[in-house]
N, C-alpha and C. Protein backbone atom coordinates (compact mmCIF):
# COMPACT_ATOMS: atom_id res chain seq x y z
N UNK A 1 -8.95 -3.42 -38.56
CA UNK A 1 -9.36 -4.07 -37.30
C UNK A 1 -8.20 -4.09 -36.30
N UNK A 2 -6.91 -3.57 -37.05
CA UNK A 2 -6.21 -3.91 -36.21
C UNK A 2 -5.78 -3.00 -34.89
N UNK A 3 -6.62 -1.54 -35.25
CA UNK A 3 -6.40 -0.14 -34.88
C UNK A 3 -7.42 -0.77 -33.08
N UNK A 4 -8.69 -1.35 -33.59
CA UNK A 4 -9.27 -1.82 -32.31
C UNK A 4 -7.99 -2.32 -30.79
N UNK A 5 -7.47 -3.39 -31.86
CA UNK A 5 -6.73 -4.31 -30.95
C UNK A 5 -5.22 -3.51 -30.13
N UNK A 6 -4.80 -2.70 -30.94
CA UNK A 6 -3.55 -1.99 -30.44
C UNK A 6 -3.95 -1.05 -28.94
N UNK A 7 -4.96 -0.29 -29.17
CA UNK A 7 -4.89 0.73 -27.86
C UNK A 7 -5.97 -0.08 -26.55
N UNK A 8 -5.48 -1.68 -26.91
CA UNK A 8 -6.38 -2.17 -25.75
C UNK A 8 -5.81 -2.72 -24.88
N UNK A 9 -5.50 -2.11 -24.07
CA UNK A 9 -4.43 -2.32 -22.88
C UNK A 9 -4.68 -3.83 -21.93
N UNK A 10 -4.19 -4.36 -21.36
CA UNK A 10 -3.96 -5.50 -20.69
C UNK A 10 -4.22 -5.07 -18.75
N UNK A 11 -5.65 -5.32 -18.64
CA UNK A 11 -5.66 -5.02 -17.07
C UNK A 11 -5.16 -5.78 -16.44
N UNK A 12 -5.40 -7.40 -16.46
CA UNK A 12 -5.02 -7.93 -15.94
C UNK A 12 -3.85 -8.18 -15.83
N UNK A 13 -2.90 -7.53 -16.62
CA UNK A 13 -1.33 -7.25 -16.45
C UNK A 13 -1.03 -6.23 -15.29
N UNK A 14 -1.82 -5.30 -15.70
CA UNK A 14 -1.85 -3.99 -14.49
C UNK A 14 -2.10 -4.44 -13.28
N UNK A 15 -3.25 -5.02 -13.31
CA UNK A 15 -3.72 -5.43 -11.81
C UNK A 15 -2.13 -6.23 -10.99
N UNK A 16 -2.10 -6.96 -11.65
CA UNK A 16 -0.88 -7.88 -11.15
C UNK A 16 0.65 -7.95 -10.95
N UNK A 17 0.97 -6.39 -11.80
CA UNK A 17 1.87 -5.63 -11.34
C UNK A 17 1.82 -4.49 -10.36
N UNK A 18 0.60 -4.02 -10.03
CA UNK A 18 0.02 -3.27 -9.39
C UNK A 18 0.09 -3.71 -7.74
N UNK A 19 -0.11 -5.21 -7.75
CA UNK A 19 -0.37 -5.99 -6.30
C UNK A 19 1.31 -6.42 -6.10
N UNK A 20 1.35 -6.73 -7.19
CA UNK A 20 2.99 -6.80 -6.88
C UNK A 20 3.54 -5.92 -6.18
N UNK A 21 3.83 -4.68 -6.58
CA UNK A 21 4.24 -3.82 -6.38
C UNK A 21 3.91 -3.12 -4.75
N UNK A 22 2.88 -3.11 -4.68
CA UNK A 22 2.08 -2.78 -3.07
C UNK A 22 2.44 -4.05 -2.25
N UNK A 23 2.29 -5.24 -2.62
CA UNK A 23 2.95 -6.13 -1.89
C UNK A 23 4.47 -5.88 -1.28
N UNK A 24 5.47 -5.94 -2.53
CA UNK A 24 6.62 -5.12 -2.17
C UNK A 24 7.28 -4.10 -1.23
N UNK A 25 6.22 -3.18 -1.66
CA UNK A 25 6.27 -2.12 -0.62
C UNK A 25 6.10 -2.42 0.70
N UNK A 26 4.86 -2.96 1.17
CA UNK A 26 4.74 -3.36 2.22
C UNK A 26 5.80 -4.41 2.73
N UNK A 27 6.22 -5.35 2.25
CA UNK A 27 7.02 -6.36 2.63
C UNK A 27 8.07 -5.86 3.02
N UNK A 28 8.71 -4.99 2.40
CA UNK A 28 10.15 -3.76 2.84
C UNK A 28 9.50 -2.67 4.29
N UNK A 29 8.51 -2.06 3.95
CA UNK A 29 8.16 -1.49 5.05
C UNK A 29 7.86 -2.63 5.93
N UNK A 30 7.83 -3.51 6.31
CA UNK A 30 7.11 -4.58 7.59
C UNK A 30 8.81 -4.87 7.91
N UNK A 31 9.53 -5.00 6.67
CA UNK A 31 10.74 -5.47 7.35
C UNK A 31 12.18 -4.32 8.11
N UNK A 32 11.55 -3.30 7.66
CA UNK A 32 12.42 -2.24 7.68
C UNK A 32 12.03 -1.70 9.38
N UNK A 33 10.63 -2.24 9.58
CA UNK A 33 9.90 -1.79 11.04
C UNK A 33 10.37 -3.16 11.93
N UNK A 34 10.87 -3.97 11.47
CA UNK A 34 10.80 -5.01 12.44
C UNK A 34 11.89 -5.09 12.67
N UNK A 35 12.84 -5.01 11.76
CA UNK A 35 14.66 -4.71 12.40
C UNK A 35 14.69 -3.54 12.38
N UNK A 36 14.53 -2.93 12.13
CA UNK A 36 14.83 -1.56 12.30
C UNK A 36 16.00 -0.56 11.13
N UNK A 37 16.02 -1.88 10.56
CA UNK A 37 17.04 -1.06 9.09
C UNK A 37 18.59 -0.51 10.05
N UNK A 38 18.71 -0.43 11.10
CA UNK A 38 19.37 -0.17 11.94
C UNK A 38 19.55 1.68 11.57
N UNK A 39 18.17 2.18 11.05
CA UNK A 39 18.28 3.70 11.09
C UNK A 39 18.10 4.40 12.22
N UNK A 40 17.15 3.98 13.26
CA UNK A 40 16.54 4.21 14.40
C UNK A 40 17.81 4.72 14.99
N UNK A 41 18.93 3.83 15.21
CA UNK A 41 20.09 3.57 16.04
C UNK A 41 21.14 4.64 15.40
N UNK A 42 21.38 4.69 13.97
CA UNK A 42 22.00 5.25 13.62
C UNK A 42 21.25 6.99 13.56
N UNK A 43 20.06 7.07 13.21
CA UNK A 43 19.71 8.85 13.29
C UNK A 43 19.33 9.07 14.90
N UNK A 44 20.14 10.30 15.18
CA UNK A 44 19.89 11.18 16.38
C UNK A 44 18.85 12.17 16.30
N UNK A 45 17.39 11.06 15.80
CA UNK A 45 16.75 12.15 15.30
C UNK A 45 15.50 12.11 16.64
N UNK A 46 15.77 10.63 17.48
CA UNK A 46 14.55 10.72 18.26
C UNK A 46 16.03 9.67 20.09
N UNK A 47 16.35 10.71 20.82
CA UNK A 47 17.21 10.61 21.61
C UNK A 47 16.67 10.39 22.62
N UNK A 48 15.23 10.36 22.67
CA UNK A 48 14.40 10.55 23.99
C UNK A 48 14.00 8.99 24.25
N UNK A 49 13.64 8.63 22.28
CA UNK A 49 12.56 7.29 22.07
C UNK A 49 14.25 5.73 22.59
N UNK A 50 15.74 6.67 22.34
CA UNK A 50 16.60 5.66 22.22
C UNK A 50 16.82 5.67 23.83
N UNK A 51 16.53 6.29 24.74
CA UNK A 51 16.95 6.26 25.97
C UNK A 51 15.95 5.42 26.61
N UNK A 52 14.78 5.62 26.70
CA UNK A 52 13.63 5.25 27.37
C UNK A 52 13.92 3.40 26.55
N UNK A 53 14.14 2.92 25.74
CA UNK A 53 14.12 1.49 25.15
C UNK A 53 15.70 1.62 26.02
N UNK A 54 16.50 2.00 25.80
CA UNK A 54 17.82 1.71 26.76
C UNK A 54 17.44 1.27 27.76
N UNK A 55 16.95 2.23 28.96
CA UNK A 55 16.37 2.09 29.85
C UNK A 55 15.68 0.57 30.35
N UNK A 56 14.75 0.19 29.39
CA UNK A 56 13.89 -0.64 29.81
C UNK A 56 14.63 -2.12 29.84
């Protein structure tokens, strides 16, 4: 009986590391967009988007 109990995985573990995890993500992406990680400033990757916010 015990062969039942071993390959029976725990969803509700999954689920809740799962939301964790997407929570996470998002929480870093929301914060990384709202200061700006200060990459914006540091990559010369968009010179047009740093002038025009200069500008304003």
């Amino acid at each position: 009986m015990s062969q039942s109990d071993a390959p029976k995985p725990k969803p509700p573990d999954w689920g809740t590391l799962g939301w964790l995890i997407i929570a996470l993500f998002f929480f870093i992406i929301a914060i990384g967009n709202a200061s700006g990680l200060g990459d914006s400033q540091n990559r010369p990757l968009t010179p047009s988007f740093d002038q025009t916010e200069s500008d304003n």
